[in-house]
Protein backbone atom coordinates (compact mmCIF):
# COMPACT_ATOMS: atom_id res chain seq x y z
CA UNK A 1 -44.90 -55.01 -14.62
CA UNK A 2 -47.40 -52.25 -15.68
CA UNK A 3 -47.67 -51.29 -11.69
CA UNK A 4 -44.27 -50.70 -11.30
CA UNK A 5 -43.82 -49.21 -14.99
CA UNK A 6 -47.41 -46.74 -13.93
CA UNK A 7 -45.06 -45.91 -10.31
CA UNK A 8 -42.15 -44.89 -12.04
CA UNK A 9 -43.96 -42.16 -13.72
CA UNK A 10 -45.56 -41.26 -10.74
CA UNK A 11 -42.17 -40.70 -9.25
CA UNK A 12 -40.79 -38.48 -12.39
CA UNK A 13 -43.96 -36.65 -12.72
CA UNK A 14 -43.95 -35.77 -8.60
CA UNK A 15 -39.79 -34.83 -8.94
CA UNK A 16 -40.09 -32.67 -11.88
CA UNK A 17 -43.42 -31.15 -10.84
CA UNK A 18 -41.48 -30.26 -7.79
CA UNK A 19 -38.46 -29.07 -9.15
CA UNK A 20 -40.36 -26.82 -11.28
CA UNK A 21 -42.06 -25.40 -8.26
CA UNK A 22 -39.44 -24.65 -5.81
CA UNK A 23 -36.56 -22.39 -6.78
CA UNK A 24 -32.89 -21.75 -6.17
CA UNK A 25 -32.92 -17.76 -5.12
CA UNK A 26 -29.19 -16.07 -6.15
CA UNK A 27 -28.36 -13.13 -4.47
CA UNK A 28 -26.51 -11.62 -7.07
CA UNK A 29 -25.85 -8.26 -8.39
CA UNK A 30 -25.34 -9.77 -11.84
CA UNK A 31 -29.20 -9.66 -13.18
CA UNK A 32 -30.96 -11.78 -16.08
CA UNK A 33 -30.51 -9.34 -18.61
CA UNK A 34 -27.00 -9.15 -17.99
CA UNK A 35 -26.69 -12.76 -17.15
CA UNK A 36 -28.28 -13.49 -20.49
CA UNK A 37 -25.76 -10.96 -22.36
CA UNK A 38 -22.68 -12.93 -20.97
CA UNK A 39 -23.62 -16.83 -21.51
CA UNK A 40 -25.88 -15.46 -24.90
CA UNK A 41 -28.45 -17.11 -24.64
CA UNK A 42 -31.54 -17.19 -22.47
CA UNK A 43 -32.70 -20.98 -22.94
CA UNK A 44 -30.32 -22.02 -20.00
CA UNK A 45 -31.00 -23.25 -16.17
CA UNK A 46 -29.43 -20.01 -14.90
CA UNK A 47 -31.31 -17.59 -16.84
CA UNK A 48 -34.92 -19.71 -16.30
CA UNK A 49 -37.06 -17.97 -14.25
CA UNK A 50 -38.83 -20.95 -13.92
CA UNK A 51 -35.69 -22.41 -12.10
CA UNK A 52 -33.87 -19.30 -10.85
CA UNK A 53 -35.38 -16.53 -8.79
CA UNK A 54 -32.70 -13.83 -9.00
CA UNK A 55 -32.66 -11.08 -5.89
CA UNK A 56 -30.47 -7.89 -5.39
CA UNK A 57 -28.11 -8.02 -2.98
CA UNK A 58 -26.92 -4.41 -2.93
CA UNK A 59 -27.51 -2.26 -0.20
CA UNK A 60 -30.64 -0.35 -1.02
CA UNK A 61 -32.19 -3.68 -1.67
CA UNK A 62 -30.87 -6.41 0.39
CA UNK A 63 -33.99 -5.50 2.41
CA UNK A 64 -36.35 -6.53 0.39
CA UNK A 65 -35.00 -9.49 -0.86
CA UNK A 66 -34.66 -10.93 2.65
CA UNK A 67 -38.38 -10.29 2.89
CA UNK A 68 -38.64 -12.14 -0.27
CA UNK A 69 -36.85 -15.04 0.53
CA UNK A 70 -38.59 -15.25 4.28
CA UNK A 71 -42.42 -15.02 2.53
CA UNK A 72 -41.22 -17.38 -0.02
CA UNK A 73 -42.76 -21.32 0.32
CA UNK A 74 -41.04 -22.20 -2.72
CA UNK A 75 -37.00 -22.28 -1.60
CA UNK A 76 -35.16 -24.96 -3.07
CA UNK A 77 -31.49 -23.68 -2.01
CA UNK A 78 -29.63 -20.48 -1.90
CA UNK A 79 -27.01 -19.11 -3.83
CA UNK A 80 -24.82 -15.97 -3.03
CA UNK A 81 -22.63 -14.58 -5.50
CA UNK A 82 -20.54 -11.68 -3.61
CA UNK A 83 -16.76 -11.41 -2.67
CA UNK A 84 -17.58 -10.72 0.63
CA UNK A 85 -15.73 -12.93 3.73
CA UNK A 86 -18.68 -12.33 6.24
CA UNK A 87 -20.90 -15.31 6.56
CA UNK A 88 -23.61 -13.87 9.07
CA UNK A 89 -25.95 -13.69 6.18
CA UNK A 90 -26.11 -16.99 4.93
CA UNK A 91 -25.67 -18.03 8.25
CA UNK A 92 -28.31 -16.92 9.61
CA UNK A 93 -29.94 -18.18 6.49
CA UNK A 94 -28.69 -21.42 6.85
CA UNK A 95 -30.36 -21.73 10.70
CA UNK A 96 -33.86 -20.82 9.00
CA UNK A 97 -33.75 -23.12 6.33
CA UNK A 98 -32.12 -25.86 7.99
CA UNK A 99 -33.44 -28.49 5.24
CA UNK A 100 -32.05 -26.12 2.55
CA UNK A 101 -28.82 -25.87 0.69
CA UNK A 102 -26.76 -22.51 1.28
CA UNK A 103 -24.14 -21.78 -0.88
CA UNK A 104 -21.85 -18.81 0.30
CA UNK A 105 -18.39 -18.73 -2.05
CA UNK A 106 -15.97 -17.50 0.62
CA UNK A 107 -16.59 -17.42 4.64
CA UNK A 108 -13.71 -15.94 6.80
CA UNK A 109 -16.15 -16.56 9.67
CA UNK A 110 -16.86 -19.99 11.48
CA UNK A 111 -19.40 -22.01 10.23
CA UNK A 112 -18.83 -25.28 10.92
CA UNK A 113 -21.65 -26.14 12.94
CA UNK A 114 -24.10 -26.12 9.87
CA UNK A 115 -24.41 -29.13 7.57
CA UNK A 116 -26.45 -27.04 4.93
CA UNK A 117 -23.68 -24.37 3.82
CA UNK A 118 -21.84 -25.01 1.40
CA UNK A 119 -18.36 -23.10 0.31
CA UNK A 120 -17.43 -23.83 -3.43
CA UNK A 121 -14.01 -21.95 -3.52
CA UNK A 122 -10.45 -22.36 -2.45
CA UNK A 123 -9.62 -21.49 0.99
CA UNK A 124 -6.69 -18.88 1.56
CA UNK A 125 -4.94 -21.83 3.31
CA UNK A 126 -5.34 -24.19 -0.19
CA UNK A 127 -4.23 -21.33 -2.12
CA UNK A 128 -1.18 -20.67 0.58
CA UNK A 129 -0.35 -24.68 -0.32
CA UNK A 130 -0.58 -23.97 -3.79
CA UNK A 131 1.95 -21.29 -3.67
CA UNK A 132 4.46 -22.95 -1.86
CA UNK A 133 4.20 -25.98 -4.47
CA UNK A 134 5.19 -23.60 -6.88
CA UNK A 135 7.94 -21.60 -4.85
CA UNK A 136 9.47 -24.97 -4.40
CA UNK A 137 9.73 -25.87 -7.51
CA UNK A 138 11.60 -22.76 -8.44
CA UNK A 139 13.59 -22.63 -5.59
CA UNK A 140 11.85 -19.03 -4.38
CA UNK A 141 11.87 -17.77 -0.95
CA UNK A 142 11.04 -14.37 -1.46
CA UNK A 143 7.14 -13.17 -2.41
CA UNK A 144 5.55 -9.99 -3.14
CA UNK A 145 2.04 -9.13 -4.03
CA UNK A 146 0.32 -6.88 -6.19
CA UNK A 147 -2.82 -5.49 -4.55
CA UNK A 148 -6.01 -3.57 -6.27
CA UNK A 149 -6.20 0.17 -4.68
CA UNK A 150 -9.87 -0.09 -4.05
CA UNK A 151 -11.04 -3.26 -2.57
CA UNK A 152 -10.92 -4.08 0.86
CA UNK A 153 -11.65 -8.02 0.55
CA UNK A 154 -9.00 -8.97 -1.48
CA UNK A 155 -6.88 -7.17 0.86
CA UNK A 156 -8.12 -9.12 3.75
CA UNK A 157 -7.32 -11.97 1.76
CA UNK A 158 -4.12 -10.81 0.89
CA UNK A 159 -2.72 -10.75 4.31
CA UNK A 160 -4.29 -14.32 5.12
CA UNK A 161 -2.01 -15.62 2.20
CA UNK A 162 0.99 -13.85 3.03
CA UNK A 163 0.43 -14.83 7.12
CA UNK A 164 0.65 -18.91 5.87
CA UNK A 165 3.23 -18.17 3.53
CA UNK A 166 5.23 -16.34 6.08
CA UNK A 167 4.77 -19.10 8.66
CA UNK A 168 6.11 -21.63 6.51
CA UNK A 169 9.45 -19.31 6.70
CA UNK A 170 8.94 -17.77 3.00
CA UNK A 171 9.97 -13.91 3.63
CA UNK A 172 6.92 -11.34 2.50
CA UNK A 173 8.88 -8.45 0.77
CA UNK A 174 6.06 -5.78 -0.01
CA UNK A 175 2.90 -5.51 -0.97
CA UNK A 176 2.27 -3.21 -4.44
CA UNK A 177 -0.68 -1.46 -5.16
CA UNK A 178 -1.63 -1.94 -8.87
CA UNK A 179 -1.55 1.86 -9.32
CA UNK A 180 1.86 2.01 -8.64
CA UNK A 181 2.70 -1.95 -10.55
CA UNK A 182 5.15 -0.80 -13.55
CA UNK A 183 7.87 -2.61 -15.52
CA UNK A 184 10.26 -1.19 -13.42
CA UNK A 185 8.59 -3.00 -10.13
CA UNK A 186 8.94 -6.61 -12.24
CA UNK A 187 12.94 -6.02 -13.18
CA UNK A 188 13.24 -5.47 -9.39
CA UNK A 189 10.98 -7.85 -7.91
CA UNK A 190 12.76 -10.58 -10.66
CA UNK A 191 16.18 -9.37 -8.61
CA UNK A 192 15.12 -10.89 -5.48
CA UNK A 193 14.48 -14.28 -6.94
């Protein structure tokens, strides 16, 4: 009984010593300090430097944190938090660190053939399926949607949504930019039905 009793602490000493030693690397362009500002406090996982090894991923410094992350021994998994629909990145990512866990939100691009990504988000299809539940249930058959003026993503998104909606036989009507979105637009969009 001691044996096994002295092995099990062997076992929780070895996990923890190792979980303290490798780290999950977020590619965010949310840092610590501002991380620590939103959840207020800096005694969580997320904001543990111990846990979380936080890189840039803007432009001037995407560089260097993919120099980072290839010198690093200590990789645990992945994390990218960015609205972007390419998935060459953490693809290519993924096909380094084939043991490791890659976690890309949204991927417009095909990445089936890796095990190790993973996608926590809604596809456009889910979100198409969604939509129609609720059209249904109101009897609609007519959509619009209200687009921001500056970002290209959501726009690409945007027309994914309103392609599966369409090709379930709902009619598209017109896409509004939010510049333009006034009370006006909802008394005639409410028209339509």
């Amino acid at each position: 009984m001691e044996l096994l009793f002295t092995i099990i602490i062997i076992f929780i000493l070895i996990s923890s010593y190792s979980c303290q030693n490798n780290l999950t690397y977020v590619l965010s362009y949310t840092n610590t300090s501002e991380l620590n500002l939103l959840l207020h406090s800096n005694g969580l996982i997320l904001t543990n430097s111990t846990y979380v090894k936080r890189l840039s991923s803007s432009a001037v410094d995407l560089l260097t944190s993919t120099q980072t992350l290839l010198s690093a021994n200590n990789v645990q998994s992945i994390v990218f938090v960015w609205n972007t629909g390419d998935c060459s990145y953490p693809s290519a990512l993924a096909l380094t660190y084939p043991t490791k866990y890659i976690s890309s939100p949204i991927c417009f691009t095909q990445v089936s053939s890796l095990n190790n990504i993973l996608q926590p988000t809604v596809t456009s299809k889910q979100l198409g399926q969604a939509a129609i539940s609720f059209m249904n249930h109101y009897s609609l058959h007519y959509f619009s949607m209200i687009l921001s003026d500056s970002n290209e993503f959501y726009s690409n998104l945007a027309d994914q949504f309103s392609s599966y909606l369409t090709q379930k036989s709902y009619i598209f009507e017109r896409s509004i930019p939010i510049s333009n979105f006034s009370s006006s637009s909802i008394s005639s969009l409410k028209s339509r039905g």
